[in-house]
C-alpha atoms as a PDB file:
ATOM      1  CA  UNK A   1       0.110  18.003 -25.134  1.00  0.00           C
ATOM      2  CA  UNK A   2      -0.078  20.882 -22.244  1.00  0.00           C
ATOM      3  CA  UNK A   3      -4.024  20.146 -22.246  1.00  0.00           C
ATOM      4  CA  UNK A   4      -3.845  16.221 -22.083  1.00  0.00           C
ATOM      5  CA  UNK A   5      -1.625  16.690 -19.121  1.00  0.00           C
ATOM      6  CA  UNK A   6      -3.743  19.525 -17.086  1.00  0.00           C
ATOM      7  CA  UNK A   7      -6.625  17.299 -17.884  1.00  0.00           C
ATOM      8  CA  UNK A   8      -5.078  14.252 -16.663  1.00  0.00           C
ATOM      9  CA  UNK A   9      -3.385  15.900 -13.231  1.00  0.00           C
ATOM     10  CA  UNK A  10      -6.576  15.451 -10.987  1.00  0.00           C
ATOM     11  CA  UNK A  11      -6.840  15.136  -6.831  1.00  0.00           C
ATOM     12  CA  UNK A  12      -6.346  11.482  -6.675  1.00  0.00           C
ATOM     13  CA  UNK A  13      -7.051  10.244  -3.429  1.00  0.00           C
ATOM     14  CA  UNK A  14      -6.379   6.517  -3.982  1.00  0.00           C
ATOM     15  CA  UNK A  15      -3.496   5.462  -4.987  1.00  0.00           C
ATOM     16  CA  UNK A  16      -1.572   1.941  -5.574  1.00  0.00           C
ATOM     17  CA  UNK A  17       0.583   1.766  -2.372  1.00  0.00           C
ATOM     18  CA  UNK A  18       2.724  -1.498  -3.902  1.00  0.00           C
ATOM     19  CA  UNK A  19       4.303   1.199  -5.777  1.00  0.00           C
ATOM     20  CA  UNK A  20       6.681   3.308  -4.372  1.00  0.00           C
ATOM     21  CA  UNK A  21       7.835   6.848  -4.928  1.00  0.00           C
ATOM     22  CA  UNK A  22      11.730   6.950  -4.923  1.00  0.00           C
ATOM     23  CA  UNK A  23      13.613  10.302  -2.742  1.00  0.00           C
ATOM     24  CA  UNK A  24      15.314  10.980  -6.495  1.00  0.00           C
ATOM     25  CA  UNK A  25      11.563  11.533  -7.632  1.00  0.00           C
ATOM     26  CA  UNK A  26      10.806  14.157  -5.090  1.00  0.00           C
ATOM     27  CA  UNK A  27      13.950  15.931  -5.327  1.00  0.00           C
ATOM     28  CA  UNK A  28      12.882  15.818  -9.407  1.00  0.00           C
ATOM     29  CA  UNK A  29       9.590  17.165  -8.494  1.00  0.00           C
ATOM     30  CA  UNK A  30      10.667  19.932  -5.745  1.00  0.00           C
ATOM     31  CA  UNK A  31      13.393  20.707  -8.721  1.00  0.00           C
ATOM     32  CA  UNK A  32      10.254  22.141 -10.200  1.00  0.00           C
ATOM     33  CA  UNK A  33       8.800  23.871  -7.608  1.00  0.00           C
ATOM     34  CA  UNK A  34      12.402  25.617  -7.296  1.00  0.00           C
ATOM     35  CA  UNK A  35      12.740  26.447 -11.089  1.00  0.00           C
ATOM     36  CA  UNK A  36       9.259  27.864 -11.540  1.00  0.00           C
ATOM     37  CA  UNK A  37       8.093  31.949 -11.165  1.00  0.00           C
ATOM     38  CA  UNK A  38       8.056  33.336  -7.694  1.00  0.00           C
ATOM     39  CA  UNK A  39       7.505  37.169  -6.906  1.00  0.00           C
ATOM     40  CA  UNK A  40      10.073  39.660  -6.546  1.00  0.00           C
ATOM     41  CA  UNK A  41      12.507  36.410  -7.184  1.00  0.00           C
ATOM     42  CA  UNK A  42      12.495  35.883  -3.309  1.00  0.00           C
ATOM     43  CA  UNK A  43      12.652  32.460  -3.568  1.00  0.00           C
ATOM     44  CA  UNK A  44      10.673  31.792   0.163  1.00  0.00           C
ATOM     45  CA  UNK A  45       9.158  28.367  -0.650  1.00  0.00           C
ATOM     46  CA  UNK A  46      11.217  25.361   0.611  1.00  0.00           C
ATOM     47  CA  UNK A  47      10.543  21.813   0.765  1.00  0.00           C
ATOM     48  CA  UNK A  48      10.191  18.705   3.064  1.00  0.00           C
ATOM     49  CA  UNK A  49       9.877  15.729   1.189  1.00  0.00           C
ATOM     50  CA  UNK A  50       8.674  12.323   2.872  1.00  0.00           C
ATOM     51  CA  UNK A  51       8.502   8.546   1.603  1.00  0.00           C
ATOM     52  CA  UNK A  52       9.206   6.574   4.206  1.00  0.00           C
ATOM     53  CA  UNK A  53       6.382   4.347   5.193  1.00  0.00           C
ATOM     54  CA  UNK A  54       6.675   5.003   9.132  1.00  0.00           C
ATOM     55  CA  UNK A  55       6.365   8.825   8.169  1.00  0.00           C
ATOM     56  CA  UNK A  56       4.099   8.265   5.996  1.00  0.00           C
ATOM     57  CA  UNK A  57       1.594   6.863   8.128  1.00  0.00           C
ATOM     58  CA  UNK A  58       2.023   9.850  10.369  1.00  0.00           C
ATOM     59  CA  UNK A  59       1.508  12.727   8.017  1.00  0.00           C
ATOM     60  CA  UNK A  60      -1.454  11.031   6.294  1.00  0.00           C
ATOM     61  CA  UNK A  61      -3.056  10.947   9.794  1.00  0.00           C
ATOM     62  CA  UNK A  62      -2.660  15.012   9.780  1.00  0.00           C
ATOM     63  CA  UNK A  63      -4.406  15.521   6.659  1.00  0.00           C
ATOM     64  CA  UNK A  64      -8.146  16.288   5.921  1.00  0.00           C
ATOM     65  CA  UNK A  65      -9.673  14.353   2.452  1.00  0.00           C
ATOM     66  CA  UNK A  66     -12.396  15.378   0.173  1.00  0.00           C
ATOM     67  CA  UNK A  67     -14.870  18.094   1.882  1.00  0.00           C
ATOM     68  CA  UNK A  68     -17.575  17.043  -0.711  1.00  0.00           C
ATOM     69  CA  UNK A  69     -17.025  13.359   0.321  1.00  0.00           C
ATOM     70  CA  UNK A  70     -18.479  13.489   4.369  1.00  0.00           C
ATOM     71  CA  UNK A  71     -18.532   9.658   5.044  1.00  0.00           C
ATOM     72  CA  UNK A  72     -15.168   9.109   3.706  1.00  0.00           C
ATOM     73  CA  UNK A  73     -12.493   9.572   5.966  1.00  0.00           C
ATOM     74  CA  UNK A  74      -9.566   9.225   3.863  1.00  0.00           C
ATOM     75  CA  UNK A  75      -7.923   6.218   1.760  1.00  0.00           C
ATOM     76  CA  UNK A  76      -7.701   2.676   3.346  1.00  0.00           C
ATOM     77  CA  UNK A  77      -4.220   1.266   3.957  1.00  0.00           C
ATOM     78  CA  UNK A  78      -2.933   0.086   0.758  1.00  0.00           C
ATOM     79  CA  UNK A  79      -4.253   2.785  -1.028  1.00  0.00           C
ATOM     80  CA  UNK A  80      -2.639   5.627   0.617  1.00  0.00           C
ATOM     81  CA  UNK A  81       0.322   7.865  -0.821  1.00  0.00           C
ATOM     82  CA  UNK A  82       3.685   6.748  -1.000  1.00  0.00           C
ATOM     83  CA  UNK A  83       5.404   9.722  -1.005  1.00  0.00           C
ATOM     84  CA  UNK A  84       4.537  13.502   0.301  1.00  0.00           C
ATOM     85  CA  UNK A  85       5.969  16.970  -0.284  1.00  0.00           C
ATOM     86  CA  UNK A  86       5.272  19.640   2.283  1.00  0.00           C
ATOM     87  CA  UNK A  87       5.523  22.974   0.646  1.00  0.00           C
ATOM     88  CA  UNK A  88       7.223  25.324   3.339  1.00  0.00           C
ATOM     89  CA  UNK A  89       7.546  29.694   3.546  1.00  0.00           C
ATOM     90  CA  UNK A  90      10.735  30.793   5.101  1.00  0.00           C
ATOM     91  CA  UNK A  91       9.049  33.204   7.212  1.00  0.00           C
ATOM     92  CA  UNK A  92      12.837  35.043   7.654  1.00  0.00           C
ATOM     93  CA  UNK A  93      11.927  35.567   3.383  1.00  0.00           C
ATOM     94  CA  UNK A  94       8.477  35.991   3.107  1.00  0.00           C
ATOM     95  CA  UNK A  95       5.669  36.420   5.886  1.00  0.00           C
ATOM     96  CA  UNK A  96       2.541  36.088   3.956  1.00  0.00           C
ATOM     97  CA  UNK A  97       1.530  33.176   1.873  1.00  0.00           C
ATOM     98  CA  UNK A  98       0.903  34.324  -1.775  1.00  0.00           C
ATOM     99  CA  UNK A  99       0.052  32.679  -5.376  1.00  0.00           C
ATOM    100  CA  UNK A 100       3.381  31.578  -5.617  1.00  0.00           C
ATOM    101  CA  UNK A 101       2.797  28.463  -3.530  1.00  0.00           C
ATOM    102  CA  UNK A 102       0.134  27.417  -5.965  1.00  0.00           C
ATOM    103  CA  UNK A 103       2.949  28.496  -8.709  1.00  0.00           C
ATOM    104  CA  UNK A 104       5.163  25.956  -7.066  1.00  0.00           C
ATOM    105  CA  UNK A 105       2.648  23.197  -6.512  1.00  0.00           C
ATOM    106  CA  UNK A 106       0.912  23.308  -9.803  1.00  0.00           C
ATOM    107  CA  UNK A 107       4.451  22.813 -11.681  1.00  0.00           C
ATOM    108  CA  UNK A 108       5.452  19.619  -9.167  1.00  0.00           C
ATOM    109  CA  UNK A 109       2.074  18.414  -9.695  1.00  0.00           C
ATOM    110  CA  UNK A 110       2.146  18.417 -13.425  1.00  0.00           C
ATOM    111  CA  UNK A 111       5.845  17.098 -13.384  1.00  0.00           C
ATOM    112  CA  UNK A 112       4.435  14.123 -11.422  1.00  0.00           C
ATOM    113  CA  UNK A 113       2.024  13.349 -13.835  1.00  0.00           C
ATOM    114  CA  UNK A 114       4.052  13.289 -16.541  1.00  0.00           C
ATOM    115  CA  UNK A 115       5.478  10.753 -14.874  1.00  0.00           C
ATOM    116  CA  UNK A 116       2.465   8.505 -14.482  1.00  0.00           C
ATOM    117  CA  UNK A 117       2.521   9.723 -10.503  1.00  0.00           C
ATOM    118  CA  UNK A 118      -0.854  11.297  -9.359  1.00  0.00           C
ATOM    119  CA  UNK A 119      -1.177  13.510  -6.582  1.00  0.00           C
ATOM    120  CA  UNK A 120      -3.875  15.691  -3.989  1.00  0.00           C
ATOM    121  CA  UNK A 121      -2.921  19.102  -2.793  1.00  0.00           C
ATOM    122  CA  UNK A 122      -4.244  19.490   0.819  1.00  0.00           C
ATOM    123  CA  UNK A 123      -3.977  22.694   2.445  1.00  0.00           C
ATOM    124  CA  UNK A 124      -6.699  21.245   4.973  1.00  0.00           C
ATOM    125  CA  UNK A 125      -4.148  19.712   7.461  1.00  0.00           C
ATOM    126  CA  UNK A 126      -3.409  19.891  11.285  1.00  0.00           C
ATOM    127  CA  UNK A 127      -0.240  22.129  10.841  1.00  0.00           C
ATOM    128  CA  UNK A 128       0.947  21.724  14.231  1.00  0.00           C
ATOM    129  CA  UNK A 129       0.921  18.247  14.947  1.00  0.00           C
ATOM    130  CA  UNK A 130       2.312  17.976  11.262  1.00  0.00           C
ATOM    131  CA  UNK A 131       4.917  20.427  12.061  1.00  0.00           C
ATOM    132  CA  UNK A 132       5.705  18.595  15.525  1.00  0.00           C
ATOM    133  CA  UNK A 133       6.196  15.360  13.456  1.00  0.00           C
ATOM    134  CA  UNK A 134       8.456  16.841  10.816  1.00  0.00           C
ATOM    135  CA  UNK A 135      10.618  18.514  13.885  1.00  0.00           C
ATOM    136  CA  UNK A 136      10.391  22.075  12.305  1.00  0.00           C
ATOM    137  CA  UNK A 137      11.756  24.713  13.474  1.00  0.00           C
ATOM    138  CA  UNK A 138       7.767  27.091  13.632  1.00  0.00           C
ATOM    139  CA  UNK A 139       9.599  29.838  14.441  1.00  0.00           C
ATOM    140  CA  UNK A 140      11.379  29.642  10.566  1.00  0.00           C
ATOM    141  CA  UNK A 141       8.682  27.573   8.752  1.00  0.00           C
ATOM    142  CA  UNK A 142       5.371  27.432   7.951  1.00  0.00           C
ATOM    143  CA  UNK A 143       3.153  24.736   6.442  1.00  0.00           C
ATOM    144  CA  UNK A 144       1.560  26.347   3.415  1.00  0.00           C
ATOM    145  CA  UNK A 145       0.242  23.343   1.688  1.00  0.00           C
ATOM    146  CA  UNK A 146       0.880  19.339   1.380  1.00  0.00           C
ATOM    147  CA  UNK A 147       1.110  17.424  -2.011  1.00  0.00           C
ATOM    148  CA  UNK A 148       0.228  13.898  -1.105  1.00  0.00           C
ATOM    149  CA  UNK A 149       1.905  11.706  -4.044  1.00  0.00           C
ATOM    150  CA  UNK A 150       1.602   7.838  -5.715  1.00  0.00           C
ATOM    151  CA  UNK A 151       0.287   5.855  -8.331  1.00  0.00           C
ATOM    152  CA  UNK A 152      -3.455   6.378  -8.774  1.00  0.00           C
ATOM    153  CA  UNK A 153      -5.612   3.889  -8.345  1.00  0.00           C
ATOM    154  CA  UNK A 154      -8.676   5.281  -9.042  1.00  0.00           C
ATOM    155  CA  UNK A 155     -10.401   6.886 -12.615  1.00  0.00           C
ATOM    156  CA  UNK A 156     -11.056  10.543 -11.924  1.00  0.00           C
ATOM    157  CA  UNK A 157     -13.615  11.762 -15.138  1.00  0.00           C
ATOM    158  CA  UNK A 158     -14.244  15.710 -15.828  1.00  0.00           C
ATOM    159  CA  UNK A 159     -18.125  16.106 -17.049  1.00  0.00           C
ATOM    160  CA  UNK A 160     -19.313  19.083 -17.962  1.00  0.00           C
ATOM    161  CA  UNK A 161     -21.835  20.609 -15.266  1.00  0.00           C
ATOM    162  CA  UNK A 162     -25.402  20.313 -15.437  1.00  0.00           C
ATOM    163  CA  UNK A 163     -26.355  23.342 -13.633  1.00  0.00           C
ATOM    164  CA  UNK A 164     -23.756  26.481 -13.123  1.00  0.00           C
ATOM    165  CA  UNK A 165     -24.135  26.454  -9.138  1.00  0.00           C
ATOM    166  CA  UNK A 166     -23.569  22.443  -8.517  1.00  0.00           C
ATOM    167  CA  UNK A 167     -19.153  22.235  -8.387  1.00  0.00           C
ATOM    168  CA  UNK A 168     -19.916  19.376  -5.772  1.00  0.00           C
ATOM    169  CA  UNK A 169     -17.221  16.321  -7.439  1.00  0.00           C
ATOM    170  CA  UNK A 170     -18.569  12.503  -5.949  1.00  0.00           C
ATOM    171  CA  UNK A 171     -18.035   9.119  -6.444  1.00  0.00           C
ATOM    172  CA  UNK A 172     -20.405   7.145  -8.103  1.00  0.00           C
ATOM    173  CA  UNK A 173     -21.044   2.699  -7.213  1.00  0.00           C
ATOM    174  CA  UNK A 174     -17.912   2.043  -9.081  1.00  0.00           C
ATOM    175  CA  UNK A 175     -15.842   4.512  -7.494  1.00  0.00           C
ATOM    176  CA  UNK A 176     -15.517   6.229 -10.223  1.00  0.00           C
ATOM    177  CA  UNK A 177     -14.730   9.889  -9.109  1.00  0.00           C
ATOM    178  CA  UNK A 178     -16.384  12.910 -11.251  1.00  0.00           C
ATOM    179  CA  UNK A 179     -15.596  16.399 -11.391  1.00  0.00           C
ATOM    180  CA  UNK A 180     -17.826  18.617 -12.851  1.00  0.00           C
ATOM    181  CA  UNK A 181     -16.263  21.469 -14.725  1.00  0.00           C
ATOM    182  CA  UNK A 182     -18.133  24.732 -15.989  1.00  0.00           C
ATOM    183  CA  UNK A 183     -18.282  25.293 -19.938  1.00  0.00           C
ATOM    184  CA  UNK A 184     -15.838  27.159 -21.441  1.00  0.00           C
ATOM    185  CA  UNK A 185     -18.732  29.686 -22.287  1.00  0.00           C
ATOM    186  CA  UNK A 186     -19.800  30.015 -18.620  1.00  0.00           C
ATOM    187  CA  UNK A 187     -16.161  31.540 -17.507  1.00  0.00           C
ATOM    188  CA  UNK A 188     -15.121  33.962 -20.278  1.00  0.00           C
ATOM    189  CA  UNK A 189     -16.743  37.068 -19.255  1.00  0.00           C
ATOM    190  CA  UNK A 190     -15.597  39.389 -22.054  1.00  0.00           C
ATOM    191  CA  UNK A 191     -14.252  38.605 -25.780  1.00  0.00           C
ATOM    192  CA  UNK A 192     -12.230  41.960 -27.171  1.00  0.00           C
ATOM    193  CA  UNK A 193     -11.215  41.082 -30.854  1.00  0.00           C
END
């Protein structure tokens, strides 16, 4: 069950913007985020959560999509996310930016998909113009990462690599998006029985 879901909780970048993420959703999904492991307890991560369309618009234009993909500039309207959580560290808690973000993000990620919702997490975003639009308080907050959330509407296949240096994930005519993914044999380094 565990490894049908972690399989199936790909960066989707298109999604089906007919359907909408509801505010309860994201409050489900940062629920997660709260409840899961953070160092020392400190609890530092907080959460802005965004699904209104005019907002929306305006954090997707902040965002950077698909490094591999150079003559793709992001999803075309109607295909965009309909909902967004901004994962935030309470600098007042915690200074640095640590695993637990990825902690966090990886639980509300997996909680989405469970619920048919697929998501991208971006960390390459224009934090201030982001943080202008959101009317945070920089001095208190900063942007660690963005989950951009919706229906997918695109098939995302893992293939197993061909060569161990080529991670490079594309699109093929169909827009079919493949990741390749080492062999299971290519990352254990040591076996101790």
């Amino acid at each position: 069950m565990i490894q049908e879901l972690v399989t199936k909780a790909r960066s989707y970048r298109r999604f089906d913007e007919s359907k909408k993420i509801s505010m309860e959703q994201l409050k489900e999904f940062a629920n997660l985020g709260r409840l899961s492991p953070c160092g020392g307890n400190k609890q530092y991560i907080k959460y802005a959560l965004i699904c209104e369309e005019a907002m929306n618009e305006k954090v997707f234009e902040c965002l950077g999509w698909a490094g591999y993909l150079k003559d793709w500039d992001g999803a075309e309207k109607g295909e965009r996310p309909t909902g967004y959580i901004v994962l935030l560290r309470d600098k007042t808690i915690n200074g640095n930016m640590t695993v637990d973000e990825g902690i966090a993000a990886q639980s509300i990620f997996l909680g989405a998909m469970e619920q048919g919702i697929g998501g991208c997490m971006i960390m390459n975003c224009n934090r201030e113009k982001l943080a202008n639009y959101l009317e945070l308080d920089t001095t208190k907050y900063a942007i660690s990462m963005v989950i951009a959330l919706g229906v997918p509407k695109e098939i995302v296949v893992i293939e197993e690599m061909q060569s161990n240096d080529d991670v490079t994930y594309y699109r093929d005519e169909n827009k079919v998006h493949h990741v390749p993914k080492r062999k299971l044999d290519d990352i254990i380094v040591k076996i101790i029985e």
